[in-house]
Protein backbone atom coordinates (compact mmCIF):
# COMPACT_ATOMS: atom_id res chain seq x y z
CA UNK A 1 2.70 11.69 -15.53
CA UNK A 2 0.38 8.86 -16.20
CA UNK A 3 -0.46 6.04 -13.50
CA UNK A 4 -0.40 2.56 -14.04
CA UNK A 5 -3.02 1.66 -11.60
CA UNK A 6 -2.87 -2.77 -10.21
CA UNK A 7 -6.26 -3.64 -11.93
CA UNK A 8 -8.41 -6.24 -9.67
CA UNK A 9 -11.23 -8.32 -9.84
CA UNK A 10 -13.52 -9.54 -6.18
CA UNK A 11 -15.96 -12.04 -6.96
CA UNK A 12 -19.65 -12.04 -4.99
CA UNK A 13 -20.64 -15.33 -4.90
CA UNK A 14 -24.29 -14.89 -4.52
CA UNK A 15 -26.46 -18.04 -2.60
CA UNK A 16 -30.28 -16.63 -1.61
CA UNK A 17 -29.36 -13.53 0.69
CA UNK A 18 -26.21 -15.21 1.91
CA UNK A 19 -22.47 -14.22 0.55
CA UNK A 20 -19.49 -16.69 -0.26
CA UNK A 21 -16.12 -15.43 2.11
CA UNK A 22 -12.81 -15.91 2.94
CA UNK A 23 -10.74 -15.23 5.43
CA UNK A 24 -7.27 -14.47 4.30
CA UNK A 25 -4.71 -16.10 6.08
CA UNK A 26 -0.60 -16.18 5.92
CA UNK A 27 -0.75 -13.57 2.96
CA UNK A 28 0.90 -10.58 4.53
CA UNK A 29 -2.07 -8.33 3.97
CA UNK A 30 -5.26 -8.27 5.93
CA UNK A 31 -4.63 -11.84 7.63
CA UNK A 32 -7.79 -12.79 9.84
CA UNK A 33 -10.28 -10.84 8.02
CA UNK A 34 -12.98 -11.99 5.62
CA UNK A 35 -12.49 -10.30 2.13
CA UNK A 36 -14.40 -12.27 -0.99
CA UNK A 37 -12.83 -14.49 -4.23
CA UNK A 38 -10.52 -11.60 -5.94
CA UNK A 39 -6.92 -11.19 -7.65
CA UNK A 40 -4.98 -9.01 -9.57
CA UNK A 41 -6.12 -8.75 -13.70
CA UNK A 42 -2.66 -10.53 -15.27
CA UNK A 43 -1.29 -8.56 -18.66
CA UNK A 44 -3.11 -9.52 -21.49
CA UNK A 45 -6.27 -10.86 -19.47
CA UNK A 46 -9.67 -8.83 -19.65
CA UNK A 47 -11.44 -8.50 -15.77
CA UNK A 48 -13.50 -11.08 -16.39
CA UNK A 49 -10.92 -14.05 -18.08
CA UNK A 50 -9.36 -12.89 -14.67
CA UNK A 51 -12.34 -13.38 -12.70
CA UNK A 52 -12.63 -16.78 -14.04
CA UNK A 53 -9.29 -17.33 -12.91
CA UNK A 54 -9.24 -16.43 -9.67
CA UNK A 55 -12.36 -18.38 -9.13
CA UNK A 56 -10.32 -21.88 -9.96
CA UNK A 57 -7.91 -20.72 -8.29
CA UNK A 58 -9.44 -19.89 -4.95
CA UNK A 59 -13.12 -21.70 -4.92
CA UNK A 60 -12.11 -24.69 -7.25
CA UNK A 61 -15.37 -24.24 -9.70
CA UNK A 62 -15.81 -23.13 -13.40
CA UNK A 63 -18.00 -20.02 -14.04
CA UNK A 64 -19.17 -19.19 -17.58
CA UNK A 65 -18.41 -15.54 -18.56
CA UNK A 66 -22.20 -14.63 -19.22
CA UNK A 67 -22.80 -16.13 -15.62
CA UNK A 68 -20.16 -12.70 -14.14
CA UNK A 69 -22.18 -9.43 -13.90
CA UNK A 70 -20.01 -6.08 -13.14
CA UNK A 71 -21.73 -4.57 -9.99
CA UNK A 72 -19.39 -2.15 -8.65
CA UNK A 73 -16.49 -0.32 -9.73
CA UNK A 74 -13.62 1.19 -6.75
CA UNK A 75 -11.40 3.77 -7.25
CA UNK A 76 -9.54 2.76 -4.15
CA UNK A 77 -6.21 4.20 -2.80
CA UNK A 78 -4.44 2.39 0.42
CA UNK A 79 -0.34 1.97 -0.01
CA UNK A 80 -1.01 2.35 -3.62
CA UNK A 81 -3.71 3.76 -6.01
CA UNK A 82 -6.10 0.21 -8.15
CA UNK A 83 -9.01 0.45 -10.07
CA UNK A 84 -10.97 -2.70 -8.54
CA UNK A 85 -14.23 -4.30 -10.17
CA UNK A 86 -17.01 -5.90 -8.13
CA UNK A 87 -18.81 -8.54 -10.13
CA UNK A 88 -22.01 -10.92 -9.11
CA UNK A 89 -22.33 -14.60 -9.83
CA UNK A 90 -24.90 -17.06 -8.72
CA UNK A 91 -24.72 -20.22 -11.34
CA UNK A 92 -21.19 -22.34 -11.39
CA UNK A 93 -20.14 -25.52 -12.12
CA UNK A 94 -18.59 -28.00 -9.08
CA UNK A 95 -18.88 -27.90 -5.72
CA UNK A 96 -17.09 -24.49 -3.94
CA UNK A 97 -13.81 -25.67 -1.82
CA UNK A 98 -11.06 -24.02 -0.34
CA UNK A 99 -8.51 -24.74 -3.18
CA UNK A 100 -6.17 -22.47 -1.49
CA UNK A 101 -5.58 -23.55 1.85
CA UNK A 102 -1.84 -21.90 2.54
CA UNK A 103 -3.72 -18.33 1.66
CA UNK A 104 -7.66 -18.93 3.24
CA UNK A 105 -8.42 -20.88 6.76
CA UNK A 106 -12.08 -20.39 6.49
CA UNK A 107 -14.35 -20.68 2.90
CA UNK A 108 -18.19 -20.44 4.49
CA UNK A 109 -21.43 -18.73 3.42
CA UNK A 110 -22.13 -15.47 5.75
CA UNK A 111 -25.69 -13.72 5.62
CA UNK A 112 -24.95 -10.54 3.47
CA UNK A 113 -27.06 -8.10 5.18
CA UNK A 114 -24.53 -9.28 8.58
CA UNK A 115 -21.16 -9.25 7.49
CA UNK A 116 -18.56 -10.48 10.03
CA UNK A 117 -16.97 -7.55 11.75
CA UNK A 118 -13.52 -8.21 10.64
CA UNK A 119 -14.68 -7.94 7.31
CA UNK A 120 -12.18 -5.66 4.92
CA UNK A 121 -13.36 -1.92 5.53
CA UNK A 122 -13.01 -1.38 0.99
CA UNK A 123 -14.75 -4.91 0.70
CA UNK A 124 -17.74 -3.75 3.09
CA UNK A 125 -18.47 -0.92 1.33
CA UNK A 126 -18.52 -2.59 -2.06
CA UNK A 127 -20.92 -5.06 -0.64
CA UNK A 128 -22.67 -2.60 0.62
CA UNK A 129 -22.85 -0.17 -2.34
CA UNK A 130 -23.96 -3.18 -4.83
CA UNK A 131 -27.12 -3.65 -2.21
CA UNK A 132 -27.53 -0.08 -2.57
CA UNK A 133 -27.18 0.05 -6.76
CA UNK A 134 -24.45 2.24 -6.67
CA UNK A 135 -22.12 1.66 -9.12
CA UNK A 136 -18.99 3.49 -8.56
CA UNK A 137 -17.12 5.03 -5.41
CA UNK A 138 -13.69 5.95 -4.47
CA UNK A 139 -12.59 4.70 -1.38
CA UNK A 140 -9.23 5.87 1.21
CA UNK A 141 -8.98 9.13 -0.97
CA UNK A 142 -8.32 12.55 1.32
CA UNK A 143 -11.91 13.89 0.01
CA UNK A 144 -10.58 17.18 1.77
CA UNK A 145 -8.55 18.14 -1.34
């Protein structure tokens, strides 16, 4: 049987050796913790139209496609199995607000090499395998099997 695996996009918004993040709020899923710009990949949308996207959507600036570099990719199973892409940016146009205040209560700059503790355990170890140049992983998968 073939999967149909939720494609998703996180955005690193990159400033000096400091990290854009949210912290999700009234979503149902990981409220209180600090997870980065990200969405689901809409049919008929490549990652990166969707990246584009969800940055509007969320941070309320424009990105240029050339400005989005893939970093990571996450073969990640939790409740369900996703493919989820990790991309860098550090050049956009506007100034970064919390366009989405009914999903985020916080929208602040964190140092990257001290992430908040109540940072999302798959989100962590993206961040952390981009520092580390590792560009693939698989994350919440019984590695006993």
């Amino acid at each position: 049987m073939r999967n149909k695996l939720p494609i998703t996009t996180h955005i690193l918004f990159l400033r000096d050796t400091e990290i854009l993040l949210l912290r999700r709020f009234n979503t149902g899923y990981e409220d209180g913790s600090y997870s980065v710009v990200a969405g689901h990949v809409d049919a008929g949308e490549s990652v990166t139209q969707a990246a584009v996207r969800e940055i509007m959507e969320e941070a309320g600036v424009t990105v240029n496609l050339k400005n989005l570099e893939i970093v990571h990719i996450m073969n990640r199973k939790s409740n369900d199995e996703r493919v989820d892409f990790f991309m860098t940016v550090r050049q956009w146009t506007g100034e970064i607000v919390n366009a989405e205040p009914n999903k985020c209560d916080d929208l602040s700059w964190h140092p990257i090499a001290n992430l908040p503790g109540n940072t999302i355990p798959y989100v962590r170890h993206a961040i952390e395998c981009f520092q580390n140049g590792i560009l693939y992983s698989e994350f919440g998968w019984d590695k006993s099997k």
